[in-house]
PDB file of N, CA and C in Angstrom:
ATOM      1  N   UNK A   1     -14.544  31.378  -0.411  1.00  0.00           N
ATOM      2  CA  UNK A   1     -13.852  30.188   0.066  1.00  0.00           C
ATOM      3  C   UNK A   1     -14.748  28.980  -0.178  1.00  0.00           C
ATOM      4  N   UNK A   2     -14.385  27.818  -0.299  1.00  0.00           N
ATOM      5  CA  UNK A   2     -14.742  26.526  -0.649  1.00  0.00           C
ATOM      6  C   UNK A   2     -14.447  25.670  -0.086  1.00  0.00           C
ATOM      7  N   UNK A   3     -15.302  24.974   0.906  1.00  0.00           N
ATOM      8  CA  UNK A   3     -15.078  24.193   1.724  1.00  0.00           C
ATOM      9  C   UNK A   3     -16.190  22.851   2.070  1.00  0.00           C
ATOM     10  N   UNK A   4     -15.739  21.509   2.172  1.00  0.00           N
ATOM     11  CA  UNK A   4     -16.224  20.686   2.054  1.00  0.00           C
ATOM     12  C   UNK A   4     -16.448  20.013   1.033  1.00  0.00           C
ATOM     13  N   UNK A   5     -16.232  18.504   1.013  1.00  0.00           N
ATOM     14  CA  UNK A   5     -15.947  17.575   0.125  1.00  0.00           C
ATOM     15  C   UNK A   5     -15.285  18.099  -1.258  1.00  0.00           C
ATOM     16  N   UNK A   6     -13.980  18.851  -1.066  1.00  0.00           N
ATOM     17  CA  UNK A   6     -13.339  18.807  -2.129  1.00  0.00           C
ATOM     18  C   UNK A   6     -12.229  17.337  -2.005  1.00  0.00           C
ATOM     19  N   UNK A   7     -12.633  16.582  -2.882  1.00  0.00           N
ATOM     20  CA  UNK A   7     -11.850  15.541  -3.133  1.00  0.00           C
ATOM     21  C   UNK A   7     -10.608  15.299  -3.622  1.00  0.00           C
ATOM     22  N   UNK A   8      -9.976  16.081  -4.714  1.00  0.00           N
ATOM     23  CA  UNK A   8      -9.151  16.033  -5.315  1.00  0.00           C
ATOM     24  C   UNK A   8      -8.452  17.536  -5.990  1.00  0.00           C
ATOM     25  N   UNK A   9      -7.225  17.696  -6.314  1.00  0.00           N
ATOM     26  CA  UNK A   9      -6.863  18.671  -6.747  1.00  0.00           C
ATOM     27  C   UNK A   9      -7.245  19.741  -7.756  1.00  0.00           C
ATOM     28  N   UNK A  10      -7.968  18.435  -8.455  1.00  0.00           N
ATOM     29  CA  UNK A  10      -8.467  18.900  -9.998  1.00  0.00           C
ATOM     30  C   UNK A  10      -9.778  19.433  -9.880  1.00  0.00           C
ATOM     31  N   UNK A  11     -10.307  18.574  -8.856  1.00  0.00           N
ATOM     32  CA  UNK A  11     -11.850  19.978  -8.431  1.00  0.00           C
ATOM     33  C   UNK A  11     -11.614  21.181  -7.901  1.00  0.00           C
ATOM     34  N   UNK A  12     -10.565  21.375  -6.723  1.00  0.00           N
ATOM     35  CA  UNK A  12     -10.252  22.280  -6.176  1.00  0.00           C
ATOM     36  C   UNK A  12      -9.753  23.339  -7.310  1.00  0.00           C
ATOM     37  N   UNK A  13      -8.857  23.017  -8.161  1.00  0.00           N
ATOM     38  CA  UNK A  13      -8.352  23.813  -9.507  1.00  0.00           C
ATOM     39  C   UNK A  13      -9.703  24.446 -10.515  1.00  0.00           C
ATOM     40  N   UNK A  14     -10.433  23.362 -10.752  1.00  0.00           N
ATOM     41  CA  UNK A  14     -11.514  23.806 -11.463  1.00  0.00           C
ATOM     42  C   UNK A  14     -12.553  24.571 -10.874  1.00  0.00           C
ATOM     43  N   UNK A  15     -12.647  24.826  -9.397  1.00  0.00           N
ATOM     44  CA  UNK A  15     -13.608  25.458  -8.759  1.00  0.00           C
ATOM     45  C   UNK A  15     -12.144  27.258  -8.214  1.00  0.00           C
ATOM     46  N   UNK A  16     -11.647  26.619  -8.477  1.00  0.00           N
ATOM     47  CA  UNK A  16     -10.471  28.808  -8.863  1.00  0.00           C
ATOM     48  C   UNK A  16     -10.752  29.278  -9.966  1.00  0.00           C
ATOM     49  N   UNK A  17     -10.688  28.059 -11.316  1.00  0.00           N
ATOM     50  CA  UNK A  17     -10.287  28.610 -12.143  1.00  0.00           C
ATOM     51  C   UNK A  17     -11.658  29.432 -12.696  1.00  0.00           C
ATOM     52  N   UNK A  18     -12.791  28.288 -12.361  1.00  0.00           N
ATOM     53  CA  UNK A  18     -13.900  29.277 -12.715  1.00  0.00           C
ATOM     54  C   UNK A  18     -14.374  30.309 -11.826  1.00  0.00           C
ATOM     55  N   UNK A  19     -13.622  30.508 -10.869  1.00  0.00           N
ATOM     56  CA  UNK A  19     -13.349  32.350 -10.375  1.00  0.00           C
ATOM     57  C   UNK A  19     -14.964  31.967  -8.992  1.00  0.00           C
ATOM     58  N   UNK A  20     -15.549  30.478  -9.007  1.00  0.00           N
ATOM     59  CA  UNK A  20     -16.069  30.389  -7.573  1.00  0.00           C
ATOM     60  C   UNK A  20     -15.874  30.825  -6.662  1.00  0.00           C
ATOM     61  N   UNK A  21     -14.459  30.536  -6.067  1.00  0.00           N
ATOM     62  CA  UNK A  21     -14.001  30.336  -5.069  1.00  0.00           C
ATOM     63  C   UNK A  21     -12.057  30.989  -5.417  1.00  0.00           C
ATOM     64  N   UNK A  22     -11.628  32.130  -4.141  1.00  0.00           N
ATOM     65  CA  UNK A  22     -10.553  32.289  -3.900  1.00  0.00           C
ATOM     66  C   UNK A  22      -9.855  31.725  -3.134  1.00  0.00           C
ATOM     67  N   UNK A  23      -9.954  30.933  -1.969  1.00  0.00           N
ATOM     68  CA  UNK A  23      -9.690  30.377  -1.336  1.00  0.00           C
ATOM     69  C   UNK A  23     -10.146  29.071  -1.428  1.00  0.00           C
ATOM     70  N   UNK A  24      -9.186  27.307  -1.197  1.00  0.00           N
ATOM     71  CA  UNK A  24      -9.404  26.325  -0.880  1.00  0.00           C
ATOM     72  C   UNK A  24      -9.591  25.584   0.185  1.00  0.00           C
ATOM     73  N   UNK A  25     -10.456  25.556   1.050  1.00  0.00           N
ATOM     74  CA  UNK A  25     -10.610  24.744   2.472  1.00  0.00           C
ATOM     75  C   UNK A  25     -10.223  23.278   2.113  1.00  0.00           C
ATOM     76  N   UNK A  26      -9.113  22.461   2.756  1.00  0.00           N
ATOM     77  CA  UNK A  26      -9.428  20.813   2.833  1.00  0.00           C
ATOM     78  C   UNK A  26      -8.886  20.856   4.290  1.00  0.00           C
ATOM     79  N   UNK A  27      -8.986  21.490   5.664  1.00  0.00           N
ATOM     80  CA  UNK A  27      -9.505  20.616   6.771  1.00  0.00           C
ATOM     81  C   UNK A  27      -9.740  19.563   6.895  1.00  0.00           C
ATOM     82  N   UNK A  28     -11.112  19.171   6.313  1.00  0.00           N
ATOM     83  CA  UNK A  28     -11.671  17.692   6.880  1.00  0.00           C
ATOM     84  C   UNK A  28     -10.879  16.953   5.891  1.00  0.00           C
ATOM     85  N   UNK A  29     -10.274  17.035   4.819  1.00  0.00           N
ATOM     86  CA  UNK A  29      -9.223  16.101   3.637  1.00  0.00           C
ATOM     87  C   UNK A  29      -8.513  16.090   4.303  1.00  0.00           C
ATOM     88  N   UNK A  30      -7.661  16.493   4.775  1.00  0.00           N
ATOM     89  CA  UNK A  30      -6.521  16.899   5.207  1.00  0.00           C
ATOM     90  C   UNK A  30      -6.523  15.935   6.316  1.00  0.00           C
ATOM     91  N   UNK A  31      -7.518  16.022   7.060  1.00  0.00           N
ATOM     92  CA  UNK A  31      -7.935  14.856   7.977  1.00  0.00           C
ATOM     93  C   UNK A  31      -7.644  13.292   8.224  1.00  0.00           C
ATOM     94  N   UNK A  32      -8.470  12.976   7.315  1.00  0.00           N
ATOM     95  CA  UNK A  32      -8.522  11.930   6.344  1.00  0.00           C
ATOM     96  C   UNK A  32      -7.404  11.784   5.328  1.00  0.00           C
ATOM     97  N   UNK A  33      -6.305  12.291   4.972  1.00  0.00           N
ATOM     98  CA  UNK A  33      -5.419  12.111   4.152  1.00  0.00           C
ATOM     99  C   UNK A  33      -4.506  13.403   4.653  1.00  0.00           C
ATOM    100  N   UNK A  34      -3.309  13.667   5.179  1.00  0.00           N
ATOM    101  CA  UNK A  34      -2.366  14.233   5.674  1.00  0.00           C
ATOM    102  C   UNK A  34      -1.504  15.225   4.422  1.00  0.00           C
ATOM    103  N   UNK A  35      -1.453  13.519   3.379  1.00  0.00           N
ATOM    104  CA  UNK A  35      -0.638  14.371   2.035  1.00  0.00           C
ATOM    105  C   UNK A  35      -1.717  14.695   1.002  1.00  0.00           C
ATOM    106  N   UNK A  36      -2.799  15.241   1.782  1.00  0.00           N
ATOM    107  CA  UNK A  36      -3.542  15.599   0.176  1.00  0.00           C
ATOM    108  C   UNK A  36      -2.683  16.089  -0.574  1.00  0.00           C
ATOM    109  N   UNK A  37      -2.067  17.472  -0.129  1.00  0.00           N
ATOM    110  CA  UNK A  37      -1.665  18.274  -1.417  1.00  0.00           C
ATOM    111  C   UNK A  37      -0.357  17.880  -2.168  1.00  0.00           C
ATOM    112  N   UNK A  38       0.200  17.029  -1.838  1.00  0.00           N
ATOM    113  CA  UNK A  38       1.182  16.147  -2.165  1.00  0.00           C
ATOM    114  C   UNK A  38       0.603  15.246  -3.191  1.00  0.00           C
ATOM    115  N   UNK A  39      -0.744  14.542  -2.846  1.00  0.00           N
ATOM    116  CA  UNK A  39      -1.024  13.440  -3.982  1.00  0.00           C
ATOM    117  C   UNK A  39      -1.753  14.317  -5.116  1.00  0.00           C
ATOM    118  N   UNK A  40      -2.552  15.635  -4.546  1.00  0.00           N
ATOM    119  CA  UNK A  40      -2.928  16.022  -5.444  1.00  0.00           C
ATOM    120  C   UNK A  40      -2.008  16.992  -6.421  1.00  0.00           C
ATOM    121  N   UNK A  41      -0.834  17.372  -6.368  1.00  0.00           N
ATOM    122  CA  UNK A  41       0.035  17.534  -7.270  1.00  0.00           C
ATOM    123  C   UNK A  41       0.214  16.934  -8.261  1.00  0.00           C
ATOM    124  N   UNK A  42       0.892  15.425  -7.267  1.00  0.00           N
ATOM    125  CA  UNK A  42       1.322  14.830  -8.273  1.00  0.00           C
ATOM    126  C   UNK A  42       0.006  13.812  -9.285  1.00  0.00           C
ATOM    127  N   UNK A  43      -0.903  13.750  -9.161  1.00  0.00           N
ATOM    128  CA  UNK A  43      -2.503  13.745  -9.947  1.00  0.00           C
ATOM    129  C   UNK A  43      -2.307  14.681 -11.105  1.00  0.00           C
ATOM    130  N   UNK A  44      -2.117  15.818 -10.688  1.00  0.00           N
ATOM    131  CA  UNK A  44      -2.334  16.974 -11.721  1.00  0.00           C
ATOM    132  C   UNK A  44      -1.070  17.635 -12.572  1.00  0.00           C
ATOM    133  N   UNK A  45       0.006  16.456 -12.533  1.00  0.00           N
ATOM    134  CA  UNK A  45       1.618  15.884 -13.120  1.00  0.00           C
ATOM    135  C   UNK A  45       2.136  16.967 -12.674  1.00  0.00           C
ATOM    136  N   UNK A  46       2.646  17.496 -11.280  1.00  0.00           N
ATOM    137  CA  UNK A  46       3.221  18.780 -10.961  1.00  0.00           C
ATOM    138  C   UNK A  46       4.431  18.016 -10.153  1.00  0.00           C
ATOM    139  N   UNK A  47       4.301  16.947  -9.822  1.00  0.00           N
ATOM    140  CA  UNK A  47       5.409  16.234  -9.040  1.00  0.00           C
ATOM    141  C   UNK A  47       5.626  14.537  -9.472  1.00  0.00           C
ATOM    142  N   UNK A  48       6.188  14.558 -10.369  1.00  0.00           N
ATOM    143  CA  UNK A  48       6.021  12.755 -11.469  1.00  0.00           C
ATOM    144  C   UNK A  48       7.659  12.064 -10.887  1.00  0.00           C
ATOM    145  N   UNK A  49       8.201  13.015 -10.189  1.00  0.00           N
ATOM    146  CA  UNK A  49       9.136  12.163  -9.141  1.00  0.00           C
ATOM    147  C   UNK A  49       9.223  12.534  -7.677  1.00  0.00           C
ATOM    148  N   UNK A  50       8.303  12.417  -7.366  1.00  0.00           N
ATOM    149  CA  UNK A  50       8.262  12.882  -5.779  1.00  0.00           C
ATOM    150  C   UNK A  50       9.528  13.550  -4.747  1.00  0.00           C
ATOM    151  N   UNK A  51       9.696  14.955  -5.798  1.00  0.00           N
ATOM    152  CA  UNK A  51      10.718  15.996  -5.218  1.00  0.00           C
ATOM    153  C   UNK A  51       9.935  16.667  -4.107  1.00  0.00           C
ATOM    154  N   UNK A  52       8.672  16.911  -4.744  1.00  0.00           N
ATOM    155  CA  UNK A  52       8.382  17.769  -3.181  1.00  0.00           C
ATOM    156  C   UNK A  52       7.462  16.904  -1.697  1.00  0.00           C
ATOM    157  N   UNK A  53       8.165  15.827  -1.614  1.00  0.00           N
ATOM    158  CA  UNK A  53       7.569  14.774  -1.079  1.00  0.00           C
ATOM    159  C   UNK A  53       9.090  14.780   0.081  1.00  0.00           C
ATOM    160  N   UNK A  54       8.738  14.426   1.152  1.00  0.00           N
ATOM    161  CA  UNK A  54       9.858  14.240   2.799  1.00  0.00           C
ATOM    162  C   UNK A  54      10.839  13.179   2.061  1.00  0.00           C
ATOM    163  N   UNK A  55      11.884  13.376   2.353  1.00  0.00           N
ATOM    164  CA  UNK A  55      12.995  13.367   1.587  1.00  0.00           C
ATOM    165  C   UNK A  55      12.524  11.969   2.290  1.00  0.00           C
ATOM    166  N   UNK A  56      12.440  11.281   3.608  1.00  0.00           N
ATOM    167  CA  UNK A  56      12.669  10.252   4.273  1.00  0.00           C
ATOM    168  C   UNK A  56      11.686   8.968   3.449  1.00  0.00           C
ATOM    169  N   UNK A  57      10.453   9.586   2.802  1.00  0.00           N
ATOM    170  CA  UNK A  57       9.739   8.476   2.146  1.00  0.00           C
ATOM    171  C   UNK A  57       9.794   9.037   0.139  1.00  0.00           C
ATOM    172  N   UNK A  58      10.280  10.745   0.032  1.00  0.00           N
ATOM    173  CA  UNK A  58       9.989  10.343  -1.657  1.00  0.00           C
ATOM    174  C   UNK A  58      11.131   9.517  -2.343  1.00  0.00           C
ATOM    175  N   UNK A  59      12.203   9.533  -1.965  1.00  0.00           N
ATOM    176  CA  UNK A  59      12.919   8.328  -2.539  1.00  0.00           C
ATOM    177  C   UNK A  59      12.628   7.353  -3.075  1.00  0.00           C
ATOM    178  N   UNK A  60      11.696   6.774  -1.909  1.00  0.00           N
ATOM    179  CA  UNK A  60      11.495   5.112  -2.051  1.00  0.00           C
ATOM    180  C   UNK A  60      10.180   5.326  -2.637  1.00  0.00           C
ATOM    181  N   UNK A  61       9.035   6.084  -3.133  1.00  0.00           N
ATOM    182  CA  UNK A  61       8.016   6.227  -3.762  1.00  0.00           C
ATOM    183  C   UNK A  61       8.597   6.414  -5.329  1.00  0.00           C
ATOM    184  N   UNK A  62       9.642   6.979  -5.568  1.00  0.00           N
ATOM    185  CA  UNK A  62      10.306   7.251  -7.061  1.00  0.00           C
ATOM    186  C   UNK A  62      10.932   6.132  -7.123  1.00  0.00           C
ATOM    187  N   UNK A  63      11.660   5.256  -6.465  1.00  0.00           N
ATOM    188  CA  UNK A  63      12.330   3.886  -7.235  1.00  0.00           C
ATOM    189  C   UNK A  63      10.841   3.551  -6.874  1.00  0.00           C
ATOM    190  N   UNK A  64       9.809   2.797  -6.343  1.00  0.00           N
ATOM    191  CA  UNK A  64       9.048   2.008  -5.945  1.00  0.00           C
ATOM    192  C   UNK A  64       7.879   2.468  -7.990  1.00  0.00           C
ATOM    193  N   UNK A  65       8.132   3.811  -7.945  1.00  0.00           N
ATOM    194  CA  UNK A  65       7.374   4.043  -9.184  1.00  0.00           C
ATOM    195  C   UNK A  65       8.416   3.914 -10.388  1.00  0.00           C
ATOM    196  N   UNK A  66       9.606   3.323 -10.299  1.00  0.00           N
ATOM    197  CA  UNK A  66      10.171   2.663 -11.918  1.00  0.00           C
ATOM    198  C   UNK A  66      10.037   1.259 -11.929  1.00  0.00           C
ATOM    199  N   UNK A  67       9.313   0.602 -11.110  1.00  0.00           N
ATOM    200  CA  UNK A  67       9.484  -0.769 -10.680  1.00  0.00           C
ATOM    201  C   UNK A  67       7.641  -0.948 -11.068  1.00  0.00           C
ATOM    202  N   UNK A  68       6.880  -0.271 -11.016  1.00  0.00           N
ATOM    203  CA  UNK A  68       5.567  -0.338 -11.606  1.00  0.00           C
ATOM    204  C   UNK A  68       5.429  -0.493 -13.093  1.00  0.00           C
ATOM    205  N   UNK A  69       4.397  -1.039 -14.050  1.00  0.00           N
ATOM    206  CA  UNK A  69       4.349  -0.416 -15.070  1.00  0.00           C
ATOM    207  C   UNK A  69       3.875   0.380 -15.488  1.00  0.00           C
ATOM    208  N   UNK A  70       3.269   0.583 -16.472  1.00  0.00           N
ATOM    209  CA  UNK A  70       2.900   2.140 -16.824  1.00  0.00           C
ATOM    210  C   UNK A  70       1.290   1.804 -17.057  1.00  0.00           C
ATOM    211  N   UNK A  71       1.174   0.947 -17.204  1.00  0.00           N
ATOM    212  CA  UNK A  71      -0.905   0.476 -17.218  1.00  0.00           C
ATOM    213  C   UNK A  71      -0.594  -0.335 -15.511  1.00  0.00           C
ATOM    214  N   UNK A  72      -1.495   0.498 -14.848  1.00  0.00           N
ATOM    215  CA  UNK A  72      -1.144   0.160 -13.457  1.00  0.00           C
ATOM    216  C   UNK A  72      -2.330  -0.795 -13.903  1.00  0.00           C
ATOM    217  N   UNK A  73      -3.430  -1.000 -15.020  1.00  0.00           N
ATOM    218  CA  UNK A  73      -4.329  -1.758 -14.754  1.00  0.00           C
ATOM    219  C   UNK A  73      -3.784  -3.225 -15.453  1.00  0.00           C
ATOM    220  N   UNK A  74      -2.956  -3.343 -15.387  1.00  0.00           N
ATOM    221  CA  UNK A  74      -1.967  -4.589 -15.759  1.00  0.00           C
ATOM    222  C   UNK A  74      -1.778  -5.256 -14.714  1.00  0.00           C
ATOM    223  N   UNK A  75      -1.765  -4.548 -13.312  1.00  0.00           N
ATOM    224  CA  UNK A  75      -1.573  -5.186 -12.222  1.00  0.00           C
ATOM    225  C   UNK A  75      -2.576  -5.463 -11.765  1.00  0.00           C
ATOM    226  N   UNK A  76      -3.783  -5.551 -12.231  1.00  0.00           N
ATOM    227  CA  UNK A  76      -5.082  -6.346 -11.729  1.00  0.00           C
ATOM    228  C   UNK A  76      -5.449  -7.493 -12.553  1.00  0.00           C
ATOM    229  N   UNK A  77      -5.244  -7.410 -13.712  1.00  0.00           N
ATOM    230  CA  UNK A  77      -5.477  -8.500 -15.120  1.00  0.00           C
ATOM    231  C   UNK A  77      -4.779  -9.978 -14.396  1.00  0.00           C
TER     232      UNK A  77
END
C-alpha cells in the first residue's frame, strides 16, 4: 500500500503500474480535496465530460468547459 503525498492520479497509476504498490491510500488528499478521484480521472482523459461527476454540479462543469478555450493559457495572456 502507498500512502502519503500522492498528488495526482498519474503518480498513483505509475506507482501500480510499476507493481510498488497494490493498494492506493489518499486519506489525507481526499482531505484536502473531496473529488480527488473525480479530478484525477478526468487528468488522465477517463472523464472529458463530467459523466461520472453528481449529476447536480457535472452539467454545469461540461457547458462551463465548451465555453473555455482549448489553450486555457490564453486565459492568462
Amino acid at each position: 500500500m502507498a500512502i502519503g503525498l500522492n498528488l495526482d492520479g498519474n503518480q498513483a497509476e505509475s506507482i501500480l503500474q510499476a507493481g510498488d504498490a497494490d493498494l492506493i491510500g489518499i486519506a489525507r488528499q481526499a482531505l484536502y480535496d473531496p473529488y480527488w478521484p473525480l479530478h484525477s480521472a478526468r487528468a488522465m482523459g477517463c472523464d472529458d465530460d463530467f459523466a461520472m461527476w453528481p449529476p447536480e454540479s457535472g452539467w454545469w462543469l461540461n457547458k462551463r468547459k465548451a465555453n473555455l478555450p482549448n489553450d486555457r493559457g490564453a486565459l492568462f495572456q
